[in-house]
Structure formats: structure tokens, C-alpha cells
N, C-alpha and C. Protein backbone atom coordinates (compact mmCIF):
# COMPACT_ATOMS: atom_id res chain seq x y z
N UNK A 1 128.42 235.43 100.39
CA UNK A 1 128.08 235.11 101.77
C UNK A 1 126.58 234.90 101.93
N UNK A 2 125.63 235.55 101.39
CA UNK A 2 124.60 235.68 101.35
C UNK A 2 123.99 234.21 100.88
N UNK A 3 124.53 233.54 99.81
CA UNK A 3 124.19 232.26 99.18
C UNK A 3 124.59 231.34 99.87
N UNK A 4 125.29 231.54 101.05
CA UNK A 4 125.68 230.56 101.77
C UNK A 4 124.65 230.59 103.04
N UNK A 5 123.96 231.70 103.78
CA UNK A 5 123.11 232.10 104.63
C UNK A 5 121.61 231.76 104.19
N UNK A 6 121.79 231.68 103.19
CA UNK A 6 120.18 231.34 102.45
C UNK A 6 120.30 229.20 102.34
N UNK A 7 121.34 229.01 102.26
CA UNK A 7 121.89 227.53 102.09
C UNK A 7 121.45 227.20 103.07
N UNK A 8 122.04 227.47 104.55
CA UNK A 8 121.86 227.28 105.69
C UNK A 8 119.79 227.43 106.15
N UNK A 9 119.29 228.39 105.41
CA UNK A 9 117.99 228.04 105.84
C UNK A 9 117.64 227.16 105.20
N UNK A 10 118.01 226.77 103.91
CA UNK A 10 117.26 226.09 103.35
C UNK A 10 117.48 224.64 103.95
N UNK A 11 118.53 224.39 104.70
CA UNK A 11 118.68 223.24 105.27
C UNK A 11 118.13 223.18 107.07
N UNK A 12 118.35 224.21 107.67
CA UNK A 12 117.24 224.26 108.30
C UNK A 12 115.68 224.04 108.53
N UNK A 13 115.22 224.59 107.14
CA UNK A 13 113.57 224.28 106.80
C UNK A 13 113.59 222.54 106.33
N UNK A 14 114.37 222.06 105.87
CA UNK A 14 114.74 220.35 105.59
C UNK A 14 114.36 219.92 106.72
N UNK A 15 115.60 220.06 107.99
CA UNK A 15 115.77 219.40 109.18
C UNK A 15 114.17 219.61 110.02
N UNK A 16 113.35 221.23 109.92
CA UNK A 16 112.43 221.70 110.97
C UNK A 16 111.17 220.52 110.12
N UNK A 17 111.05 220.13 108.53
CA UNK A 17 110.09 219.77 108.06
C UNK A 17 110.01 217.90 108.77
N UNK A 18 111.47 217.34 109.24
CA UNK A 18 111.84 216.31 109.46
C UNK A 18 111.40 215.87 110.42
N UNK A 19 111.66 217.00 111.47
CA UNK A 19 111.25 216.76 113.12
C UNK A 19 109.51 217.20 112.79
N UNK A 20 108.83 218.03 112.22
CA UNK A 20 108.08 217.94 111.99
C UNK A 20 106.82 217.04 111.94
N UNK A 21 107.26 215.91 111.11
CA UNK A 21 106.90 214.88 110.07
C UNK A 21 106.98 213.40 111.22
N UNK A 22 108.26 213.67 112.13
CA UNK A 22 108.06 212.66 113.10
C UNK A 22 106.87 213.01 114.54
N UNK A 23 106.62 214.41 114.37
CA UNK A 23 105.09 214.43 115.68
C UNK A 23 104.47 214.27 115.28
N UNK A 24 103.93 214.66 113.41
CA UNK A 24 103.02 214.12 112.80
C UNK A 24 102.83 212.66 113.23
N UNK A 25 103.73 211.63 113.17
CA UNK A 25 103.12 210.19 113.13
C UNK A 25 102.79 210.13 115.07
N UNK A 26 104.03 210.89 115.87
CA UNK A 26 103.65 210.49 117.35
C UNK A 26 102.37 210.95 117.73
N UNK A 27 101.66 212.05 116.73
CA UNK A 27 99.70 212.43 117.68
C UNK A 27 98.76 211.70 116.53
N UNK A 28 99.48 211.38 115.16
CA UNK A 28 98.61 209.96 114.98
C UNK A 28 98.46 208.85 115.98
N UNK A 29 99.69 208.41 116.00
CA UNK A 29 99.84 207.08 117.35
C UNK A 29 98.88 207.36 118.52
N UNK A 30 99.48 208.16 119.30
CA UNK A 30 98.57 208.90 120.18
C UNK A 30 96.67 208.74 120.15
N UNK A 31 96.44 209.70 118.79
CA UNK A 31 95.12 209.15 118.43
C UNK A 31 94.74 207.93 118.43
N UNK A 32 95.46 207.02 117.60
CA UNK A 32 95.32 205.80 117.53
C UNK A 32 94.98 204.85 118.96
N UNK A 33 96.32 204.91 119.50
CA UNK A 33 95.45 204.67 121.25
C UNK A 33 94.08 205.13 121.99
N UNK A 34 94.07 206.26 121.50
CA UNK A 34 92.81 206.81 122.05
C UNK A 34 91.40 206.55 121.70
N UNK A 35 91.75 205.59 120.42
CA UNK A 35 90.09 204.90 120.07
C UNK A 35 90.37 203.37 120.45
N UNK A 36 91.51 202.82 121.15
CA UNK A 36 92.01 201.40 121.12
C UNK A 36 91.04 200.99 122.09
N UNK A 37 90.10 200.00 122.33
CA UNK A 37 89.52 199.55 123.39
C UNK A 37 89.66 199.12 124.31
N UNK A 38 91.02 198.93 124.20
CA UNK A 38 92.03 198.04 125.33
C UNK A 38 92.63 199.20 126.62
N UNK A 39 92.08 200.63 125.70
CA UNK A 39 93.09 201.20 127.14
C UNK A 39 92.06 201.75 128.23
N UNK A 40 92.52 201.44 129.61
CA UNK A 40 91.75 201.81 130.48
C UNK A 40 91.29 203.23 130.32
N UNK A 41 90.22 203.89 131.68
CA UNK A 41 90.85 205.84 132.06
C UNK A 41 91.82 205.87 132.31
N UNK A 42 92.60 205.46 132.93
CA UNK A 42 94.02 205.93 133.49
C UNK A 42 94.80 206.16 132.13
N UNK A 43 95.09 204.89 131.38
CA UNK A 43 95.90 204.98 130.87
C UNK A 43 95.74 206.19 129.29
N UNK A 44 94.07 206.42 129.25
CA UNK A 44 93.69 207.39 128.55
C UNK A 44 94.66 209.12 129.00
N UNK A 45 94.37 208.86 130.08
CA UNK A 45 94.35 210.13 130.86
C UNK A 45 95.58 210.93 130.60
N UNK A 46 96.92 209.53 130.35
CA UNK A 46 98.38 209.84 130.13
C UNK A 46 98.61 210.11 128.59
N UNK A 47 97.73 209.34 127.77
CA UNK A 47 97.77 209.40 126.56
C UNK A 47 97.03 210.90 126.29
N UNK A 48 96.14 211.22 126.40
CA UNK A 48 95.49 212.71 126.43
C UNK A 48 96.95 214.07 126.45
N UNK A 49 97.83 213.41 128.07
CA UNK A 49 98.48 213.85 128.06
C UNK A 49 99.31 214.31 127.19
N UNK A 50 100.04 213.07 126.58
CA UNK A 50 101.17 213.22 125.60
C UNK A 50 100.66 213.82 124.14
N UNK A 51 99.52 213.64 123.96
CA UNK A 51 98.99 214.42 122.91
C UNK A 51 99.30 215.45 123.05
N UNK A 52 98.31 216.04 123.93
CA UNK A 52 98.67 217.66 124.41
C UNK A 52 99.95 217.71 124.08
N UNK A 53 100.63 217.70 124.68
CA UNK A 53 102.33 218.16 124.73
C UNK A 53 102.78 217.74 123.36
N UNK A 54 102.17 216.86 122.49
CA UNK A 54 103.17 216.84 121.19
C UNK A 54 102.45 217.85 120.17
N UNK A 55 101.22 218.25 120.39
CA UNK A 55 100.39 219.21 120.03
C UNK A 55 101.18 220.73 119.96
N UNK A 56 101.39 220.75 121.33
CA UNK A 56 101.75 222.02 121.66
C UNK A 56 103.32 222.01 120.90
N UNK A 57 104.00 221.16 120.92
CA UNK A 57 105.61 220.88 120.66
C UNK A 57 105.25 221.32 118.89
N UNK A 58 104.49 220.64 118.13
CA UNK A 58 104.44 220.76 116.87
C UNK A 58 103.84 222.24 116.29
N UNK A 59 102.82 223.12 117.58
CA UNK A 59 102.80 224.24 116.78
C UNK A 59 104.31 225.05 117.06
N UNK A 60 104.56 224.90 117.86
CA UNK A 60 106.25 225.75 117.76
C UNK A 60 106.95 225.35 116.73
N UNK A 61 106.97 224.14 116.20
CA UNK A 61 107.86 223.68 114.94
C UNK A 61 107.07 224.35 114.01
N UNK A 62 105.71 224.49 113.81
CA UNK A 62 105.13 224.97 112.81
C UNK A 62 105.51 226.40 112.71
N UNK A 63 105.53 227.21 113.69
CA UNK A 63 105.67 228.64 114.05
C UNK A 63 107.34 228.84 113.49
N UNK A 64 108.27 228.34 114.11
CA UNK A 64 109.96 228.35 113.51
C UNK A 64 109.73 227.85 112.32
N UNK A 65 109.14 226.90 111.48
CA UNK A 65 109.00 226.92 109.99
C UNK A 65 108.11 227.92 109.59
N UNK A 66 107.76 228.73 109.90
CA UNK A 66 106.88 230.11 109.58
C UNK A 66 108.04 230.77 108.80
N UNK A 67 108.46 231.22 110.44
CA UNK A 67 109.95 232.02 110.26
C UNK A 67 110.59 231.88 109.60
N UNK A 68 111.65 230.57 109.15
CA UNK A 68 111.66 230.32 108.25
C UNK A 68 111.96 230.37 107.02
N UNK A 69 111.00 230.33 106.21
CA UNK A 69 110.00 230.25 105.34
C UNK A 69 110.30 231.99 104.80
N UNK A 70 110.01 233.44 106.09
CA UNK A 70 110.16 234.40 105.82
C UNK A 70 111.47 234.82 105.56
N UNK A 71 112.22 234.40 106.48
CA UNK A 71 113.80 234.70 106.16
C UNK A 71 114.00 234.19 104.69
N UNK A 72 113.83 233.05 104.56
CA UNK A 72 114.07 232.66 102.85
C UNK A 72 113.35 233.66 102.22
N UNK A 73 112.40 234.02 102.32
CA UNK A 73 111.22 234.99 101.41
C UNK A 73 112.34 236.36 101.23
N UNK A 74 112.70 237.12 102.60
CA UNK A 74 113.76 238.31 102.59
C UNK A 74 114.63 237.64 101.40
N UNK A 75 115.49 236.76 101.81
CA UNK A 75 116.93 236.54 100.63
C UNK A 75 116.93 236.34 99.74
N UNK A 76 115.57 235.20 99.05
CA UNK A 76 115.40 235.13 97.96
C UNK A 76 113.86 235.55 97.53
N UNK A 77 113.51 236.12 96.87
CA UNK A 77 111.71 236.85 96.26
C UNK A 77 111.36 235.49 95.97
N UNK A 78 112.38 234.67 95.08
CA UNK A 78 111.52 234.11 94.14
C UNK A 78 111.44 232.66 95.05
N UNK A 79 111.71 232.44 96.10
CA UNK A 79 111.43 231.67 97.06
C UNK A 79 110.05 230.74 96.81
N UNK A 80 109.66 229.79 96.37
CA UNK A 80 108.56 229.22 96.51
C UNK A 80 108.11 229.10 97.67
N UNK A 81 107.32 229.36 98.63
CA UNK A 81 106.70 229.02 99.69
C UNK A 81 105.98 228.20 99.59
N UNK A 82 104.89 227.47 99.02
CA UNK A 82 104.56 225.88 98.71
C UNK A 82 105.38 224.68 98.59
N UNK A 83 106.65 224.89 98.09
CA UNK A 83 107.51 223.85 98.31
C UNK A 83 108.35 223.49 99.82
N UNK A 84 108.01 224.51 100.90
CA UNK A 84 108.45 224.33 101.94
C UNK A 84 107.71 223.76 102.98
């Protein structure tokens, strides 16, 4: 049962690295607008916005891949933590 509970994180830490990997590119983008010359203040102002919030969204993904990361560490020792 146990090898099946450790399965399940390990596919968890897959899926959390996935969603991850997609805010990575949305506060590149983000950035990217934010040096574009084309965008007004206003439209800065919204973009600032959505940063923020994908900012904040990605340290919680970072924080639940913490977790994680530890639960695998409990079930298995020999757990690599660099490969996650």
C-alpha cells in the first residue's frame, strides 16, 4: 500500500512541476509586455496586475511542491530531492 501512496506523490510532484512550468512562461509573457513599448499606463497597470497574482499563484505551487517533495522524503530516504 505504501508503494502505491508514494506512486501517487510521485505523480502529483509530475502534475505540481507541470502547472508550475506553465506560470513560469505566463510572468515571462507578462514581463515581456512590460518592456513592450507599445503598452500604454493603463494597460501597464493591468499587466503589473496579473504578474502579481501569477507571482503569488506560483509561490503556493512552489510551497505544495515543498511538501511534496517531504512526504516523498518520509516514504522513501533515498528520495532524490534534485530530481524533483
Amino acid at each position: 500500500m505504501s508503494d502505491v501512496i508514494y506512486q501517487f506523490f510521485l505523480y502529483k510532484l509530475n502534475a505540481v512541476n507541470s502547472i508550475l512550468e506553465g506560470y513560469k512562461q505566463r510572468i515571462d509573457s507578462a514581463l515581456e509586455l512590460l518592456h513592450c513599448r507599445y503598452a500604454n499606463r493603463e494597460q501597464r497597470y493591468y499587466i503589473l496586475l496579473s504578474l502579481h497574482q501569477s507571482q503569488e499563484v506560483e509561490r503556493s505551487i512552489i510551497r505544495e511542491k515543498i511538501l511534496i517533495m517531504d512526504i516523498l522524503m518520509a516514504l522513501n530516504p533515498d528520495f532524490d530531492r534534485t530530481s524533483g
